[in-house]
Protein backbone atom coordinates (compact mmCIF):
# COMPACT_ATOMS: atom_id res chain seq x y z
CA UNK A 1 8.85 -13.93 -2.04
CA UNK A 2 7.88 -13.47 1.77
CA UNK A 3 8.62 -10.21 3.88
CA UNK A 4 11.47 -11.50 5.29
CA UNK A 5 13.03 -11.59 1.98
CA UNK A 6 11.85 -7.95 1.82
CA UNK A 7 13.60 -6.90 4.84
CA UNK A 8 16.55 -8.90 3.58
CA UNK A 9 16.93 -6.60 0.50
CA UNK A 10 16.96 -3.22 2.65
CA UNK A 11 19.67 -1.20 2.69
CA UNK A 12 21.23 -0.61 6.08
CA UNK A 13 24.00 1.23 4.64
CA UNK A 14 21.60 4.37 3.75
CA UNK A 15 18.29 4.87 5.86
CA UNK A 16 15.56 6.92 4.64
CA UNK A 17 13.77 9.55 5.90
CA UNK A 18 10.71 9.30 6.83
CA UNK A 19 8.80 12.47 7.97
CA UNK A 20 5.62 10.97 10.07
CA UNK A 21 2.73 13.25 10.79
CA UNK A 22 1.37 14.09 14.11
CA UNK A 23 2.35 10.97 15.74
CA UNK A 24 0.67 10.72 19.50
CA UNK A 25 0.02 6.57 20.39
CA UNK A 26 2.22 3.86 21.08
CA UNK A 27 1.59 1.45 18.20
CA UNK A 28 3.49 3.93 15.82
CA UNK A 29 6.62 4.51 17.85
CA UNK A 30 7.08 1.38 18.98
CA UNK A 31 7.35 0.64 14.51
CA UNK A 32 9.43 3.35 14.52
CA UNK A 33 11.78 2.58 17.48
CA UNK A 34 12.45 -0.87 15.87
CA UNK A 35 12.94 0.74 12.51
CA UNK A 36 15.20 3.03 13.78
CA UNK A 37 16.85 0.49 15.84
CA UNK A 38 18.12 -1.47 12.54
CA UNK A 39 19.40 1.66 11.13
CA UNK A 40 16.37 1.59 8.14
CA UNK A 41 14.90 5.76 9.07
CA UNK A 42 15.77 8.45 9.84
CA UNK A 43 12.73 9.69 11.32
CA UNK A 44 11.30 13.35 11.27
CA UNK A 45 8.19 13.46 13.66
CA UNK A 46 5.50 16.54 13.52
CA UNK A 47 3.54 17.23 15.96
CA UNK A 48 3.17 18.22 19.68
CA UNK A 49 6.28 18.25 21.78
CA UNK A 50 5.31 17.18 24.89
CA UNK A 51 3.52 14.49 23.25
CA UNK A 52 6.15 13.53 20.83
CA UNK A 53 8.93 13.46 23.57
CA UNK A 54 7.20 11.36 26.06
CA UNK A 55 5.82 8.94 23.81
CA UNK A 56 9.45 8.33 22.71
CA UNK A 57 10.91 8.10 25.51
CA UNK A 58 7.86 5.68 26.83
CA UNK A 59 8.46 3.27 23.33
CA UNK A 60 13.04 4.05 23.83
CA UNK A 61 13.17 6.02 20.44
CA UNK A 62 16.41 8.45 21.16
CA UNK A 63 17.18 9.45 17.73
CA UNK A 64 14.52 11.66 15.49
CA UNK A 65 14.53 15.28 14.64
CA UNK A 66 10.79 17.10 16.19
CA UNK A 67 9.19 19.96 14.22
CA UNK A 68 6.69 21.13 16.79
CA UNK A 69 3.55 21.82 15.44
CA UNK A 70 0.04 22.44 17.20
CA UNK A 71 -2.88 20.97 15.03
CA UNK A 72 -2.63 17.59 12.39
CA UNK A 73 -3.07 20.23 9.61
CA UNK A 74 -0.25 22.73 10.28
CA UNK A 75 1.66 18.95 10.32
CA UNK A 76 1.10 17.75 7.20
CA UNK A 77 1.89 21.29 5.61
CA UNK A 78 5.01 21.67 7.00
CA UNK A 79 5.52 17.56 6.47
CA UNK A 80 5.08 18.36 2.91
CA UNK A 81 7.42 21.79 2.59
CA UNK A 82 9.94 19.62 3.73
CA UNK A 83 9.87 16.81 1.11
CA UNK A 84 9.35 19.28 -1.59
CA UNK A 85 12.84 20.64 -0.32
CA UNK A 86 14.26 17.65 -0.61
CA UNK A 87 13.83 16.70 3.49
CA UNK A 88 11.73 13.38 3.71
CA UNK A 89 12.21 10.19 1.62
CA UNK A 90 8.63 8.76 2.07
CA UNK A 91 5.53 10.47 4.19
CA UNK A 92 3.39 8.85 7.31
CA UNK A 93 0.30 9.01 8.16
CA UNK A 94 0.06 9.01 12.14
CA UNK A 95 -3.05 10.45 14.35
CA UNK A 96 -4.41 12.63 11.28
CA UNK A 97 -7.64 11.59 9.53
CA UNK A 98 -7.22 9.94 6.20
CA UNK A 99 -8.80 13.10 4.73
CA UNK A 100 -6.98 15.56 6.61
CA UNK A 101 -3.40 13.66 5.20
CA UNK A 102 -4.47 13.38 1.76
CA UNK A 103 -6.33 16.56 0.85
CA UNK A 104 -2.92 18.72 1.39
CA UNK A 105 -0.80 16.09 -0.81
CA UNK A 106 -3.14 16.26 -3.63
CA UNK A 107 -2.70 20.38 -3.83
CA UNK A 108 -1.90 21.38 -6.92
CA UNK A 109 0.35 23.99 -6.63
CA UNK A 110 1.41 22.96 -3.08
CA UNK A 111 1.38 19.32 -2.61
CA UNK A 112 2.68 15.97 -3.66
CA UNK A 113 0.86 14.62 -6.86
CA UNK A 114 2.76 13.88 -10.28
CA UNK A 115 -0.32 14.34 -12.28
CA UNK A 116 -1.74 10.60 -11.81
CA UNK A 117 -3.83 9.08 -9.95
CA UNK A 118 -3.21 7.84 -5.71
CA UNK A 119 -3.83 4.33 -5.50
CA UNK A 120 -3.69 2.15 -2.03
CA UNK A 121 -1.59 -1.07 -2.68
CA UNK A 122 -1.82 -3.99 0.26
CA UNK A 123 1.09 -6.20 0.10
CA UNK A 124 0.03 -9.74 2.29
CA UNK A 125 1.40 -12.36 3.47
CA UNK A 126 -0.95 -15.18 4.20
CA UNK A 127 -0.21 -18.61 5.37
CA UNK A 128 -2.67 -19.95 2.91
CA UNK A 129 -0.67 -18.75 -0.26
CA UNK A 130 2.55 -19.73 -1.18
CA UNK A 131 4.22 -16.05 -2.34
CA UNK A 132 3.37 -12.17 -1.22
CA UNK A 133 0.17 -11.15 -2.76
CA UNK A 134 -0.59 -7.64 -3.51
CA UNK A 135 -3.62 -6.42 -3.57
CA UNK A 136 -5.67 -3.07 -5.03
CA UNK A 137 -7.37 -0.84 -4.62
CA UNK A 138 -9.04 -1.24 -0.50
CA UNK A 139 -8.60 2.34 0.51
CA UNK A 140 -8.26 5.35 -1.47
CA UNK A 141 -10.49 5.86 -4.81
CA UNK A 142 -13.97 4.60 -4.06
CA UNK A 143 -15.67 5.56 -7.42
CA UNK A 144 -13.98 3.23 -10.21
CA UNK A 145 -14.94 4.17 -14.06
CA UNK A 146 -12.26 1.93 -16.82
CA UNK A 147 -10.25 4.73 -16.74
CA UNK A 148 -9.47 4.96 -13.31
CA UNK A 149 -9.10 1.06 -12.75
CA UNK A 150 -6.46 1.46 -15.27
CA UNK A 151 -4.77 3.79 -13.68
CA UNK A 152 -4.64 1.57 -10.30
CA UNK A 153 -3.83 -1.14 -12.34
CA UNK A 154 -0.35 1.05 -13.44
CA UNK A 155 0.52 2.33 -10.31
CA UNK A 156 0.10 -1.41 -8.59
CA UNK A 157 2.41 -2.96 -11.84
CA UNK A 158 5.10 -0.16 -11.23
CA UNK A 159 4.51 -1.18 -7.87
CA UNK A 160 4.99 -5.12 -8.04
CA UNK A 161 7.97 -5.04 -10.63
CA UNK A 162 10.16 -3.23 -8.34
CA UNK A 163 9.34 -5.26 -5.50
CA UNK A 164 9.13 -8.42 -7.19
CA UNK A 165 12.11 -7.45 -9.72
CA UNK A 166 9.97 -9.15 -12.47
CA UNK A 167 6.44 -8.45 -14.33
CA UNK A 168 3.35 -9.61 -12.16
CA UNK A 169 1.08 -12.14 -12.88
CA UNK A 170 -2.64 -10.22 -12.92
CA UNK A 171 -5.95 -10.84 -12.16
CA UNK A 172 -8.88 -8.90 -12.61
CA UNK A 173 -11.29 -10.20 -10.07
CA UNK A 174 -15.24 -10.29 -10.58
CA UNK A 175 -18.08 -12.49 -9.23
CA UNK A 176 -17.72 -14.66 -12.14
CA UNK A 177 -15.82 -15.23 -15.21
CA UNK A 178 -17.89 -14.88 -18.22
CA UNK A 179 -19.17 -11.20 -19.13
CA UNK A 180 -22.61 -10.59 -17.48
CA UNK A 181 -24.05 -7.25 -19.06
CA UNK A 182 -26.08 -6.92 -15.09
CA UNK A 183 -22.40 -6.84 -13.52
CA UNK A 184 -20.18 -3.99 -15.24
CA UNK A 185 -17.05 -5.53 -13.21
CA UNK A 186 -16.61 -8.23 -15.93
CA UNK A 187 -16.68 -6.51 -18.96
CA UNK A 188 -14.18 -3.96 -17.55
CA UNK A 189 -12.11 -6.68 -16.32
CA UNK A 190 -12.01 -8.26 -19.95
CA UNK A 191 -11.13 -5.07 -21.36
CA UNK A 192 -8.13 -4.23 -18.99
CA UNK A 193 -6.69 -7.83 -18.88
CA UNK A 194 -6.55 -7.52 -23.21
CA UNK A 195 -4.97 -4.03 -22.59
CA UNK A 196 -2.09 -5.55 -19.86
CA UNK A 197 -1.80 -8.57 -21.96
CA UNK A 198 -0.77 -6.31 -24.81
CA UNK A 199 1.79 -4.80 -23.19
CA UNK A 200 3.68 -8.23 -22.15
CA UNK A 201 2.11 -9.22 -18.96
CA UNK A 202 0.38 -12.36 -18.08
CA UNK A 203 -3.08 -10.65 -17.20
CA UNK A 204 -6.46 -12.51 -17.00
CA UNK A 205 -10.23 -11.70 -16.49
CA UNK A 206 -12.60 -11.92 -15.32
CA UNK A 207 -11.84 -14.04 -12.85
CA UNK A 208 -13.68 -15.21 -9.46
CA UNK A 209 -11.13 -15.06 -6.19
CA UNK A 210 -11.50 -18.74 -6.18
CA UNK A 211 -9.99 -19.27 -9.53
CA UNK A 212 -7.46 -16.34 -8.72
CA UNK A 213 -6.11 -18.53 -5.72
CA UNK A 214 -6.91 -22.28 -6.56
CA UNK A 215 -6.25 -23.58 -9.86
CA UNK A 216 -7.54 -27.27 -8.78
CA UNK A 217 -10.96 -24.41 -8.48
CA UNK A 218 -10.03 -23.12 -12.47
CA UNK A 219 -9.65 -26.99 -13.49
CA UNK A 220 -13.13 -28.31 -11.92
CA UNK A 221 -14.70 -25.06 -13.36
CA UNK A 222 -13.19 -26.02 -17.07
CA UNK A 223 -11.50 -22.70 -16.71
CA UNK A 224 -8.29 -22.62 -18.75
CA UNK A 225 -5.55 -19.71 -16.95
CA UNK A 226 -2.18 -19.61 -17.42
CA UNK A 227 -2.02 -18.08 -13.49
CA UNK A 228 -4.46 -19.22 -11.32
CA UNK A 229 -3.08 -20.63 -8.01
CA UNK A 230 -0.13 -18.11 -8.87
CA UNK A 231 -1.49 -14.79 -9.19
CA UNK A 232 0.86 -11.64 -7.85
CA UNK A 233 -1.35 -8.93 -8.07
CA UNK A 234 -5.45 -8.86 -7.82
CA UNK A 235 -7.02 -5.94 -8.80
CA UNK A 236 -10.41 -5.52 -7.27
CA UNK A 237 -14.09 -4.03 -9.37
CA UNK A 238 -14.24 -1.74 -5.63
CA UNK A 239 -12.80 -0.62 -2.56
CA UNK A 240 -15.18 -2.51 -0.28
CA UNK A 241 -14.44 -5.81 -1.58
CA UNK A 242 -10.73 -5.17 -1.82
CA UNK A 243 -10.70 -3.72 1.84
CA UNK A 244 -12.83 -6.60 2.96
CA UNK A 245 -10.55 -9.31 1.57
CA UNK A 246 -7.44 -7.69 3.33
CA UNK A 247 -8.92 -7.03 6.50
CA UNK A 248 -10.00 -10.67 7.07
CA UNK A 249 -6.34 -11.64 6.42
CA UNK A 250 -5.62 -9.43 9.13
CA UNK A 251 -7.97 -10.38 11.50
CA UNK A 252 -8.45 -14.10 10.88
CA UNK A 253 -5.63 -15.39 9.12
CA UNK A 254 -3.26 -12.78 11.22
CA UNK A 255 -1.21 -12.20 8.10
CA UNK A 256 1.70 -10.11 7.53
CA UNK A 257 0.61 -6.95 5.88
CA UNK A 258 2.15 -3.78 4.53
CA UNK A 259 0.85 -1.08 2.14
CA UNK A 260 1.61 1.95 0.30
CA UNK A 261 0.03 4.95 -1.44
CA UNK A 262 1.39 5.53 -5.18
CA UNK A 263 1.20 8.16 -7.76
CA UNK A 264 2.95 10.84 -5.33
CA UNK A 265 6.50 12.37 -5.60
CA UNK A 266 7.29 10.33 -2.72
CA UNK A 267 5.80 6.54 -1.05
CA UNK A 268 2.94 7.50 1.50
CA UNK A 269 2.42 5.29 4.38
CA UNK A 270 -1.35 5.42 5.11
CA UNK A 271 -2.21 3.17 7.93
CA UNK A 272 -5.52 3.27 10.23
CA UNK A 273 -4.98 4.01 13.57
CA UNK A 274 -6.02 0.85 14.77
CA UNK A 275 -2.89 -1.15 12.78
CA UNK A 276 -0.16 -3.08 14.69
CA UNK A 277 2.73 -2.14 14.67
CA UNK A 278 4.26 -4.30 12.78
CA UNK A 279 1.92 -3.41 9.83
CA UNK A 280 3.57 -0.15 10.57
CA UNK A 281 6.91 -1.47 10.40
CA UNK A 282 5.98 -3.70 6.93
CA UNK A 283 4.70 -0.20 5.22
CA UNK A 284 7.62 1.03 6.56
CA UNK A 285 9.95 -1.58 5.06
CA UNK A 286 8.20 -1.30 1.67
CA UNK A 287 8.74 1.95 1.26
CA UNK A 288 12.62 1.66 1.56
CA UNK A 289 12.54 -0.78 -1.24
């Protein structure tokens, strides 16, 4: 599967709303003009009017309903009100901190969360792999005990399957594949890939990214795997080397990329102000999905 195939399966018939937080630049409306433009949202912007209003008419957005609001925090609250009433199919992230966006959805009594845990989940296309490959977790929960990696690990499957309409192939990525006591990553990764191979999936590790990617690498290495060269979904020992790996797709390999926040009531679109736009649009098509 590529992301045109993605975009394929979107349904024209019945767009979503998305309600985008404090939205001031270009890059943003110009993903959601064109998102707009094919009928996919229904968009619900929060922020300043002037600002909103000019940088729409600037990027030739004409159709979106504008809650004014005068700071990025009173936007996200009011953002949020509105999905809990049943206004707002999926929430953005626009020119609000990462902190500032998430700290109001994780309220208990007043926010977003089901009870689990928010996980970031890259979806890439790269020219140097044959199929989408997802990727977790490169920007939300920096301090990983077994526990937690499991819980990534859930929200990515969940994730994958209803993306991919079938169970992912997964791979627990470390430095190397035999258990080193000096590197915690690979007994973890042994332990989870047992646990999701219990439960039906093809799941392997440890595994280095070379294996993960290559199996001509697994066969020179004497490395029997059932999905190397084929992985789906690669779930990192930490944020830095997940991030790292996904932004030098972006950068050097100029990959098509889309992501998503899970564990909320809704799909959050958390993007860095510095995206493209059509990283915007990507997040924006894999939340309709």
């Amino acid at each position: 599967m590529r992301y045109k195939e993605i975009y394929e399966r979107i349904n024209i018939q019945s767009p979503k709303t998305i309600n985008v937080v404090f939205p001031n630049g270009p890059s943003i409306f110009e993903a959601l003009t064109e998102a707009r433009s094919k009928n996919y949202i229904n968009a619900r912007l929060y922020g300043n009017p002037d600002t909103i209003r000019a940088c729409a008419e600037k990027s030739g957005l004409k159709q979106y309903e504008l809650i004014p609001c005068d700071s990025p925090e009173a936007a996200i609250w009011s953002a949020i009100a509105d999905v809990r009433k049943g206004q707002g199919d999926a929430l953005m992230k626009a020119d609000i901190s990462t902190a500032a966006f998430l700290s109001p959805v994780l309220n208990r009594e007043k926010g977003l969360r089901k009870g689990q845990l928010l996980s970031h989940i890259a979806v890439c296309d790269s020219p140097g792999y044959h199929k989408l490959l997802f990727l977790t977790d490169g920007a939300i929960n920096i301090e990983l005990d077994l526990d937690r990696k499991r819980d990534i690990t859930e929200n990515a499957v969940a994730f994958c399957e209803n993306i991919l309409g079938e169970k992912p192939k997964i791979a627990f990525a470390a430095l190397v594949e035999k258990i080193n006591p000096k590197l915690p990553e690979t007994g973890e990764a042994q332990v989870l890939a047992n646990l999701f191979a219990a439960r039906g999936y093809q799941a392997e590790g440890p595994m280095a990214l070379d294996v993960i990617l290559n199996a001509d690498a697994a066969r020179k290495k004497g490395i029997v795997s059932a999905i190397s060269g084929d992985t789906d979904l690669i779930v990192f020992p930490n944020i830095t080397v997940c991030n790292f790996m996904l932004k030098q797709m972006i950068e050097l390999q100029h990959a098509p990329v889309g992501g998503l926040i899970m564990g909320a009531q809704v799909p959050l679109i958390l993007l860095s102000r510095s995206d493209r736009p059509s990283e915007k649009l990507n997040s924006i098509a894999l939340s309709l999905i």
